[in-house]
C-alpha atoms as a PDB file:
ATOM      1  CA  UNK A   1     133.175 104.904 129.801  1.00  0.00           C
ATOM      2  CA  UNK A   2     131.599 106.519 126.661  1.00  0.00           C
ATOM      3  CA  UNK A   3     133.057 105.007 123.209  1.00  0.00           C
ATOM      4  CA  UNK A   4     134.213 108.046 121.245  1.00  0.00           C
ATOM      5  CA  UNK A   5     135.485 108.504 117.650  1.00  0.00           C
ATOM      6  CA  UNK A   6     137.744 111.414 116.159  1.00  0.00           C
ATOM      7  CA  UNK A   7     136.491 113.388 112.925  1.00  0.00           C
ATOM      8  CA  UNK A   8     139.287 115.017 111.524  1.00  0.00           C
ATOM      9  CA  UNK A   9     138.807 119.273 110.451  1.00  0.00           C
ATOM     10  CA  UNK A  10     138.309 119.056 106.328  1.00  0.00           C
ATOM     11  CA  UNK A  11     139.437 121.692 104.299  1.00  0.00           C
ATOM     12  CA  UNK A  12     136.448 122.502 101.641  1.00  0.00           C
ATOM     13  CA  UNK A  13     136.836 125.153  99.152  1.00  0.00           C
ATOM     14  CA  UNK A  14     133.805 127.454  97.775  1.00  0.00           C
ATOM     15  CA  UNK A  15     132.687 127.805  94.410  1.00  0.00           C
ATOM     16  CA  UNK A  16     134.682 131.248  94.677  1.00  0.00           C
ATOM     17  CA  UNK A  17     137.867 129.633  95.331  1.00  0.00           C
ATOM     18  CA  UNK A  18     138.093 130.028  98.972  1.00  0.00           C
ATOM     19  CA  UNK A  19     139.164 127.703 101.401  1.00  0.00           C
ATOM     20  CA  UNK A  20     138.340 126.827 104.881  1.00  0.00           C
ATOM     21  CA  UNK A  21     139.120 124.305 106.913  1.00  0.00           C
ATOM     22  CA  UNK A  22     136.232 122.996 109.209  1.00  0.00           C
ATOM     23  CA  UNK A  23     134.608 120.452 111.531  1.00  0.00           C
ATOM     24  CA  UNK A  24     131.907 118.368 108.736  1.00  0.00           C
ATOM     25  CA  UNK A  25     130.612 115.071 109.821  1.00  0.00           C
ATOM     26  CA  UNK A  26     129.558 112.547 107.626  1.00  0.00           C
ATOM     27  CA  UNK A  27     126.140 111.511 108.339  1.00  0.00           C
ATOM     28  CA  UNK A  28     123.205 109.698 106.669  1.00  0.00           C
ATOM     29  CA  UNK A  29     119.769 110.678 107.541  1.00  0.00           C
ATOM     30  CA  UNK A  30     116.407 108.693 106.955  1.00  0.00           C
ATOM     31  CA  UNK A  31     113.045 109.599 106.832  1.00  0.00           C
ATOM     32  CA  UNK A  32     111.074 106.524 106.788  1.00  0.00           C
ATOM     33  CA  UNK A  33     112.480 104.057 103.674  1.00  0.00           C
ATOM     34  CA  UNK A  34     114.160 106.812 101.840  1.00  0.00           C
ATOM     35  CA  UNK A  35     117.994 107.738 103.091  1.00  0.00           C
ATOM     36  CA  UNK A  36     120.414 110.170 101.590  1.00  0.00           C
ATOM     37  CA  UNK A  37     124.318 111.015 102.555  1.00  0.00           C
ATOM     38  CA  UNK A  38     125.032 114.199 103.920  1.00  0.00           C
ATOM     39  CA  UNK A  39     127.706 115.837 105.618  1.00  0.00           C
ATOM     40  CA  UNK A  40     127.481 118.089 108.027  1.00  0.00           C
ATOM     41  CA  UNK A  41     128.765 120.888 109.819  1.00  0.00           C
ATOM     42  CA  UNK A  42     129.381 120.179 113.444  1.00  0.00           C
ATOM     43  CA  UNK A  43     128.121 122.951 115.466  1.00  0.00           C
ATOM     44  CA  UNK A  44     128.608 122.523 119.176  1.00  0.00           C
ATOM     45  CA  UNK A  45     127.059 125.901 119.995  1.00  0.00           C
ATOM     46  CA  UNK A  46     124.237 126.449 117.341  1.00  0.00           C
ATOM     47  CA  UNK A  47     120.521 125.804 119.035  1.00  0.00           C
ATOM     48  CA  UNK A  48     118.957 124.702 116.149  1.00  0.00           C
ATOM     49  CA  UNK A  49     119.903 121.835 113.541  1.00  0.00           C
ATOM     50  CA  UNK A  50     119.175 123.476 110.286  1.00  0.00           C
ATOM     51  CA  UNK A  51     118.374 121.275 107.367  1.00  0.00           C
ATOM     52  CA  UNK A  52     118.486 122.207 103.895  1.00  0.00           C
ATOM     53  CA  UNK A  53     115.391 122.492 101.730  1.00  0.00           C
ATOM     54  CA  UNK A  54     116.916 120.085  98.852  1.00  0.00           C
ATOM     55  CA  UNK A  55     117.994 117.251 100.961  1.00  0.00           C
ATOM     56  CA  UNK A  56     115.002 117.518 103.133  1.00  0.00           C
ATOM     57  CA  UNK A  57     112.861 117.017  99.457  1.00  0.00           C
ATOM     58  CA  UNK A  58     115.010 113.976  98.822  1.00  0.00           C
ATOM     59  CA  UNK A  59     114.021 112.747 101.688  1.00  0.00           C
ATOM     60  CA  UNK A  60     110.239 112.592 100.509  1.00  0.00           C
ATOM     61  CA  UNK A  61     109.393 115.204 103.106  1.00  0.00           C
ATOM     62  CA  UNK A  62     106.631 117.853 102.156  1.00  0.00           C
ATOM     63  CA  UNK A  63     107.169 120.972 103.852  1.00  0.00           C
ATOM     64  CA  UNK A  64     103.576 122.293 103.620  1.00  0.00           C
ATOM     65  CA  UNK A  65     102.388 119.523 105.524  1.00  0.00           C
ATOM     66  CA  UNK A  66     104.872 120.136 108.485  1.00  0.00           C
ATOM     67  CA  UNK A  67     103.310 121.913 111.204  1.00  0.00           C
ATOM     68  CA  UNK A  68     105.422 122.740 113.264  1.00  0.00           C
ATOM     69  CA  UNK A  69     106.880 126.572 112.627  1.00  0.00           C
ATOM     70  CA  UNK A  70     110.465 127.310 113.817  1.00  0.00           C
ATOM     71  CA  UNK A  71     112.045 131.009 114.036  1.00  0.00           C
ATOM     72  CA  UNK A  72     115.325 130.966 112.712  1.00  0.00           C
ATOM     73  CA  UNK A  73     117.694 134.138 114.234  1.00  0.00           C
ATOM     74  CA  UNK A  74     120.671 135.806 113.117  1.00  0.00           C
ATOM     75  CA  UNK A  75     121.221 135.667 109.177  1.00  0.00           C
ATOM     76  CA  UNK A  76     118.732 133.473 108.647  1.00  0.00           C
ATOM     77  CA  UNK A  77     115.628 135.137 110.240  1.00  0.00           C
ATOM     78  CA  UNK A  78     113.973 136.024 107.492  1.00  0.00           C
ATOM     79  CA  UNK A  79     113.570 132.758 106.220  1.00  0.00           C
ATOM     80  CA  UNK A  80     110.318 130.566 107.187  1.00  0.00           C
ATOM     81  CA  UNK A  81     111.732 127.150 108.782  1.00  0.00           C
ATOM     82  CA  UNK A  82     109.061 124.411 109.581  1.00  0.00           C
ATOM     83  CA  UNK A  83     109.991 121.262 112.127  1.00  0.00           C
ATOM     84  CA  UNK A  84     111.036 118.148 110.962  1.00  0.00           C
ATOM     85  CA  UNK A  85     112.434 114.752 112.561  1.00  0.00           C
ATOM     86  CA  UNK A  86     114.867 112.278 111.022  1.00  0.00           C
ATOM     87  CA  UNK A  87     116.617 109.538 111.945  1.00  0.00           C
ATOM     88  CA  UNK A  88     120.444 110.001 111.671  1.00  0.00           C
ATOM     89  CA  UNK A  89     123.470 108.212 111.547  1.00  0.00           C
ATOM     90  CA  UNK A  90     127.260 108.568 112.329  1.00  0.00           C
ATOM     91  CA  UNK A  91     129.556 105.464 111.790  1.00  0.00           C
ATOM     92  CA  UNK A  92     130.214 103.698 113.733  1.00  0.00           C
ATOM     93  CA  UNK A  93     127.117 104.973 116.228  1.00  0.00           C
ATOM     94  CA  UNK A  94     123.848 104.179 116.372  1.00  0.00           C
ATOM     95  CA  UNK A  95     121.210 106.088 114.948  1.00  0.00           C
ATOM     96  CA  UNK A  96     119.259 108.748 116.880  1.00  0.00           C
ATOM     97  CA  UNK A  97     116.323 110.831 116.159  1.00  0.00           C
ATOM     98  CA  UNK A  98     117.145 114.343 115.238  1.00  0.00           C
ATOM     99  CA  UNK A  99     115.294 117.620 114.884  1.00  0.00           C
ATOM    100  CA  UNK A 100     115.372 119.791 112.293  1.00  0.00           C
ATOM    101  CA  UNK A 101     114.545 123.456 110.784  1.00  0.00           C
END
């Protein structure tokens, strides 16, 4: 049998002053000795883990020197997205390599 753990929905509100109540995760992600908190939004049907261009620099990563190009769709298709692999971590699970845009 799998071991499982419950994340309760959190309510977040915007810097407009709306609420909504949602599925985040909190998760810690490493690139190589540098690590950062983060939480995330759990996703089940997205096909791409999309990483944001702040915490991926705090993570010492340098995105002209990823080569791996990733096309985004819907609203964020415009955008240029580059691979990236990290290391991440949800308590009380052990961490797994994850891919990122």
């Amino acid at each position: 049998m799998l071991d499982g753990h419950r994340f309760l929905f959190t309510e977040r509100t915007d810097s407009q002053g709306r609420s909504s109540v949602m599925p985040y995760l909190p998760l810690t992600l490493t690139n190589g000795s540098l690590s950062t908190e983060a939480i995330a939004l759990l996703d089940t049907g997205a096909s791409v883990n999309v990483l944001p261009y702040e915490i991926g620099l705090q993570l010492g990563a340098v995105w002209q020197e990823q080569t791996v190009p990733i096309q985004l769709s819907g609203n964020l298709a415009l955008n240029e997205a580059r691979g990236l692999v990290l290391s991440g971590e949800v308590a009380p699970f052990s961490p797994v390599l994850l891919a990122f845009a």
